[in-house]
N, C-alpha and C. Protein backbone atom coordinates (compact mmCIF):
# COMPACT_ATOMS: atom_id res chain seq x y z
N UNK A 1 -202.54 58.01 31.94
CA UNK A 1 -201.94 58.45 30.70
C UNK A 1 -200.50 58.87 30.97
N UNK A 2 -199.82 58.07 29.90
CA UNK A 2 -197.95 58.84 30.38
C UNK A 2 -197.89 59.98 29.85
N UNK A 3 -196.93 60.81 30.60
CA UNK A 3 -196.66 62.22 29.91
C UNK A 3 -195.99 62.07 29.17
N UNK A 4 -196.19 62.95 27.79
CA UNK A 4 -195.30 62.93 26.94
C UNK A 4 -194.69 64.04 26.46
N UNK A 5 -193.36 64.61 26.42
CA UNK A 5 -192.99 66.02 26.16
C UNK A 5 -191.97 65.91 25.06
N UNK A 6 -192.20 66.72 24.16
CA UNK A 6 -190.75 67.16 23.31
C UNK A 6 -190.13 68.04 23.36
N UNK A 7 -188.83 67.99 23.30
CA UNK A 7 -188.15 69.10 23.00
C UNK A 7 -187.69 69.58 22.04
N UNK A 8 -187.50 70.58 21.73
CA UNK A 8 -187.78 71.14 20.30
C UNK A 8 -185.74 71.78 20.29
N UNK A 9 -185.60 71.38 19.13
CA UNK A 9 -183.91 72.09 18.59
C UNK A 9 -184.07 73.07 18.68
N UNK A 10 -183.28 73.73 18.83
CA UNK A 10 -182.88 75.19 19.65
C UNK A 10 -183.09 76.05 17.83
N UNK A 11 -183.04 75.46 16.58
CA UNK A 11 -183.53 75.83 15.52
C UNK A 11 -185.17 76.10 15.51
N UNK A 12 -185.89 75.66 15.95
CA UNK A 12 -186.93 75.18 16.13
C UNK A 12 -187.85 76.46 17.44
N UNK A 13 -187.29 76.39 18.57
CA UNK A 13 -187.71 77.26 19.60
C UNK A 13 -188.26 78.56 18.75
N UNK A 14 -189.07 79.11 19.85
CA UNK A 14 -189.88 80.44 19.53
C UNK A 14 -190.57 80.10 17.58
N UNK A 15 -190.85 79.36 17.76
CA UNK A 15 -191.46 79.18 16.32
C UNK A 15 -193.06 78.96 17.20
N UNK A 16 -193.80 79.37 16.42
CA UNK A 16 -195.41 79.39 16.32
C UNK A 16 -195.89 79.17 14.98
N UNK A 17 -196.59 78.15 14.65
CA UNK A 17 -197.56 78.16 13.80
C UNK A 17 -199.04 78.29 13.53
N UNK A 18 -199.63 79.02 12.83
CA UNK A 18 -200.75 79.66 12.91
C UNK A 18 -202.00 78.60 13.04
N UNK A 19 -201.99 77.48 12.52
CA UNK A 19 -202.69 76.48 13.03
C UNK A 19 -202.52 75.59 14.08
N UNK A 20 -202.00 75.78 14.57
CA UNK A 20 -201.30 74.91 15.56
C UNK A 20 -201.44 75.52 17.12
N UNK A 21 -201.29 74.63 18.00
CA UNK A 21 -202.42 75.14 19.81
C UNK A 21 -200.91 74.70 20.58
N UNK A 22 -200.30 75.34 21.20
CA UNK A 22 -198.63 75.00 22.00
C UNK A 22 -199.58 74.76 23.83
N UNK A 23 -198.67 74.43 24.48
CA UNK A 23 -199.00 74.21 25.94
C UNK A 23 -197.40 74.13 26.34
N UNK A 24 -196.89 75.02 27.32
CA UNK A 24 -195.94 74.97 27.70
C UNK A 24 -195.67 74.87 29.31
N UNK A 25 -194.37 74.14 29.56
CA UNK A 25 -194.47 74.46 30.98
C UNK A 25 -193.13 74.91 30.96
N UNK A 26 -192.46 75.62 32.13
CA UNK A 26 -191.26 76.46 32.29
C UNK A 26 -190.87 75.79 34.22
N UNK A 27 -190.20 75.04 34.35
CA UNK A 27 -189.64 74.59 36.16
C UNK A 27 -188.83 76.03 36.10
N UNK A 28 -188.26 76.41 37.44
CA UNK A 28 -187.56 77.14 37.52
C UNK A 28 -187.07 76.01 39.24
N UNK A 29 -186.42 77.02 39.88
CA UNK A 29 -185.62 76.55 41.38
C UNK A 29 -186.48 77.93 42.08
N UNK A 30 -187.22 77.38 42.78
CA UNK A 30 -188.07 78.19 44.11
C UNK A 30 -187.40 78.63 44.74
N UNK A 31 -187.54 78.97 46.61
CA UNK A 31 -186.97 79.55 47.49
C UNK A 31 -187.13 77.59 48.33
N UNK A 32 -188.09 77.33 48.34
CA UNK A 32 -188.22 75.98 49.23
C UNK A 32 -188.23 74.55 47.92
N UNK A 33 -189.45 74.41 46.72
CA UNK A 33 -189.11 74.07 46.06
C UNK A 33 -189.23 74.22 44.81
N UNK A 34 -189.61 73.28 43.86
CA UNK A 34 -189.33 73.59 42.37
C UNK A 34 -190.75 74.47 41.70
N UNK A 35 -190.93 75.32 41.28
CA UNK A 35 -192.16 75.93 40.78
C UNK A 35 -191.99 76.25 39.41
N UNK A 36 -192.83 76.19 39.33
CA UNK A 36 -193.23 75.93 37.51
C UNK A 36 -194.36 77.05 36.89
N UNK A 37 -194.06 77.75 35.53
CA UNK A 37 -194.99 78.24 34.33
C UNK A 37 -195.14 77.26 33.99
N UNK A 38 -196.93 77.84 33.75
CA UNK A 38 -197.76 77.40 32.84
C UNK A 38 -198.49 77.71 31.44
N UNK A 39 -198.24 77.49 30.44
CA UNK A 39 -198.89 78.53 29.56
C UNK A 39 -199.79 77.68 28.33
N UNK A 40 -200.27 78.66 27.68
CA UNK A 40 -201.01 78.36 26.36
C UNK A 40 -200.67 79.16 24.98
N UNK A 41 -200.88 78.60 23.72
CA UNK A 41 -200.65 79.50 23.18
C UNK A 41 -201.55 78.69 21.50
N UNK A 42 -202.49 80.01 21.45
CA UNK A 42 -203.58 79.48 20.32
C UNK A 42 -203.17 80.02 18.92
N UNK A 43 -202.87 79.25 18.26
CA UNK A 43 -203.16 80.12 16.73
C UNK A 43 -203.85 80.69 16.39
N UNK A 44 -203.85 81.79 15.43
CA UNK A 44 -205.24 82.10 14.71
C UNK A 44 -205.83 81.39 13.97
N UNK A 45 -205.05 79.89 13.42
CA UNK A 45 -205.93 79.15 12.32
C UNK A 45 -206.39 78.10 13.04
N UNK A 46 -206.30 77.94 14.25
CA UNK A 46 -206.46 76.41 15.21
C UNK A 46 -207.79 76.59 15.42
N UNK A 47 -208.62 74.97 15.32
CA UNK A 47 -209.63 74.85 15.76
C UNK A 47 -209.92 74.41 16.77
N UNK A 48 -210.93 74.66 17.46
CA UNK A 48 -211.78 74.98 18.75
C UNK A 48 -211.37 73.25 18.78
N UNK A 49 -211.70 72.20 18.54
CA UNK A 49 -211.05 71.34 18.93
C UNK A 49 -209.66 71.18 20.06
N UNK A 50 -208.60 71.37 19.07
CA UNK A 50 -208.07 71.17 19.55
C UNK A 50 -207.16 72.50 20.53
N UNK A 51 -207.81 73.46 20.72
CA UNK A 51 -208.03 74.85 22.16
C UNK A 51 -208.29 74.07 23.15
N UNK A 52 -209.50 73.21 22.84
CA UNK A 52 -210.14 72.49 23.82
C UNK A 52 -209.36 71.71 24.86
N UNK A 53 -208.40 71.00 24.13
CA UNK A 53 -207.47 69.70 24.57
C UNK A 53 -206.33 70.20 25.14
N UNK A 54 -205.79 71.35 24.87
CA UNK A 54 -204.77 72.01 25.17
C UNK A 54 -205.11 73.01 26.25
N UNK A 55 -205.98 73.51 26.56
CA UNK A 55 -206.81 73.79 28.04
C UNK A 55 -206.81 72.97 28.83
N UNK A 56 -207.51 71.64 28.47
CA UNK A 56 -207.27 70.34 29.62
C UNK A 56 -205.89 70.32 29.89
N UNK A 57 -204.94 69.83 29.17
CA UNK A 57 -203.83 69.60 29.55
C UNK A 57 -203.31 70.52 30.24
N UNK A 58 -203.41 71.59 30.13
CA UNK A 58 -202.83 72.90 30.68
C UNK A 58 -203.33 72.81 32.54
N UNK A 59 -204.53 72.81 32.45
CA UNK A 59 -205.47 72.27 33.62
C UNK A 59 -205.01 71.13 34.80
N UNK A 60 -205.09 70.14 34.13
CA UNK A 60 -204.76 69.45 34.46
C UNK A 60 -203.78 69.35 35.23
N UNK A 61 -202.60 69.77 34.14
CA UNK A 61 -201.07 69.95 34.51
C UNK A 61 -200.83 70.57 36.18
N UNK A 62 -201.77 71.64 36.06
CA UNK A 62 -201.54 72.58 36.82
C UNK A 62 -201.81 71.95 38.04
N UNK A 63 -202.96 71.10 38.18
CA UNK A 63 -203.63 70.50 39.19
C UNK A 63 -202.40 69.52 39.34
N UNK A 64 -201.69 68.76 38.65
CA UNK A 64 -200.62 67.72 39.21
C UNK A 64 -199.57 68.65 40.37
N UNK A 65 -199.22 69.35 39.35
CA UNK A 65 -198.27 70.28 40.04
C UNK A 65 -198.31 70.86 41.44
C-alpha cells in the first residue's frame, strides 16, 4: 500500500472535527538519527470503525519506523 499524506494549509492546522479520527506523525532531527511522534486523535462523534483503522495505521506506522 503507498503512503499517502496531506498537508493541511496553515488555515486549516489545529482544526479537529468531532466526527472525524486524525493520525499524526511529527520527524524531528535526533542526536544519531531522524525520530519521529506518533499520535491519534478520536472525535467524540467518530465511529468505532473508523478508531479502528486509524489505530492500525498508527501501529503500523510505528512498526515501519
Amino acid at each position: 500500500m503507498a503512503k499517502r499524506r496531506n498537508n493541511f494549509l496553515a488555515s486549516d492546522q489545529a482544526k479537529f472535527y468531532s466526527g472525524d479520527c486524525y493520525f499524526f506523525q511529527y520527524s524531528y532531527p535526533g542526536d544519531d538519527k531522524e525520530e519521529h511522534l506518533i499520535g491519534t486523535w478520536f472525535g467524540k462523534k467518530s465511529v468505532e470503525v473508523a478508531k479502528i483503522k486509524v489505530e492500525y495505521i498508527a501501529l503500523r506506522e510505528d512498526v515501519i519506523l
